[in-house]
Protein backbone atom coordinates (compact mmCIF):
# COMPACT_ATOMS: atom_id res chain seq x y z
CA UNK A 1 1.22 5.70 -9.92
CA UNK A 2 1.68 2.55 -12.13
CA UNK A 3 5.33 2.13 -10.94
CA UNK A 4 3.44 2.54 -7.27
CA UNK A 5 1.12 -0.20 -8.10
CA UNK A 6 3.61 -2.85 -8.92
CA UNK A 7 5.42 -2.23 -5.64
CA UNK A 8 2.27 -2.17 -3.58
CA UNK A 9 1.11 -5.43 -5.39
CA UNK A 10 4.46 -7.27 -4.90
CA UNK A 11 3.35 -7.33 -0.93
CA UNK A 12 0.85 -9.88 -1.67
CA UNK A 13 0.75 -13.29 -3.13
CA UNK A 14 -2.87 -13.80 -4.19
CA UNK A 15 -4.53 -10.82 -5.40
CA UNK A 16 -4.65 -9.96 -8.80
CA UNK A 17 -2.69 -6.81 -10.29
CA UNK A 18 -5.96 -5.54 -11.95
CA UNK A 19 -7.86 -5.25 -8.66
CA UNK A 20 -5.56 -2.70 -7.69
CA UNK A 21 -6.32 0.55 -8.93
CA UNK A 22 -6.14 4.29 -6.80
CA UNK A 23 -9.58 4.43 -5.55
CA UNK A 24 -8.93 0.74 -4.41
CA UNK A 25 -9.90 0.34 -0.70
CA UNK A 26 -6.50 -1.68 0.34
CA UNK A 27 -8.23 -2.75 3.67
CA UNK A 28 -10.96 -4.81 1.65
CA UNK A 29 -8.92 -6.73 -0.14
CA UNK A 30 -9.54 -10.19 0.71
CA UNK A 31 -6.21 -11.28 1.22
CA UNK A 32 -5.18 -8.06 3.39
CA UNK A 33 -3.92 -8.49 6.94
CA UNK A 34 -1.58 -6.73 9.31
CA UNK A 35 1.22 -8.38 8.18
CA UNK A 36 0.46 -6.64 4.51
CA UNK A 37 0.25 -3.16 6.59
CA UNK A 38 3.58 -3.54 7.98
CA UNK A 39 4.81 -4.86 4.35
CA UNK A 40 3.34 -2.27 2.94
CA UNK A 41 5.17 0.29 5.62
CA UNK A 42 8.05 -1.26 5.07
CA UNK A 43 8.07 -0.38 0.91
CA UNK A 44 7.37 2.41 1.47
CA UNK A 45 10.27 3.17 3.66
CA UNK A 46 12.77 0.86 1.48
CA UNK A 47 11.72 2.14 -2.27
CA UNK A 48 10.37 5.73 -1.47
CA UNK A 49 12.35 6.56 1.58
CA UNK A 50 8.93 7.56 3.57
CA UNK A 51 9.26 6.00 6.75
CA UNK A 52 5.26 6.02 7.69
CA UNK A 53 3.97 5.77 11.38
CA UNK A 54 1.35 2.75 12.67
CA UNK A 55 -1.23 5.94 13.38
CA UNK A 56 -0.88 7.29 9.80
CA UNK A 57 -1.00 4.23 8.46
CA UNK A 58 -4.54 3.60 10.35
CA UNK A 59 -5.79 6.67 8.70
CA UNK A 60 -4.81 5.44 5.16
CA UNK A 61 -8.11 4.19 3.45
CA UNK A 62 -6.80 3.52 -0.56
CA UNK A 63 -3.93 3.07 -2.80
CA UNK A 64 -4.09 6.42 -3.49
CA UNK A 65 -3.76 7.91 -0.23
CA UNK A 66 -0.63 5.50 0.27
CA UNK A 67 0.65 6.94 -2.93
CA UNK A 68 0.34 10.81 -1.85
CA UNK A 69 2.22 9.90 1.27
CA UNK A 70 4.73 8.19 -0.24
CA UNK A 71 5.62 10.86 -2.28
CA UNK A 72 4.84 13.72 -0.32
């Protein structure tokens, strides 16, 4: 997860690493837009090999979840 984490935080360019944590609710982030989502779609696919869909990605609520598909 901590290796997750890094990637996930590299997407953004204000918020602080220690803000994100599993049970972190991505979406209320302050800095988090749709351009993050598709970022964050697009690590996936390019470290983890997950190519993930707009609809799952809508259903994603925290880091966590993002994790579990990513390695699922």
């Amino acid at each position: 997860m901590e290796e997750f984490i890094k990637n996930f935080y590299e997407v953004f360019d204000e918020t602080d690493i220690e803000q994100l944590k599993p049970e972190t609710h991505f979406r209320n982030l302050e800095e988090w837009s749709s351009l993050h989502g598709l970022a964050t779609m697009n690590m996936i696919e390019q470290v983890y090999g997950k190519k993930i869909s707009v609809e799952e990605m809508r259903t994603m609520m925290t880091i966590q979840d993002l994790y579990n598909i990513a390695h699922s």
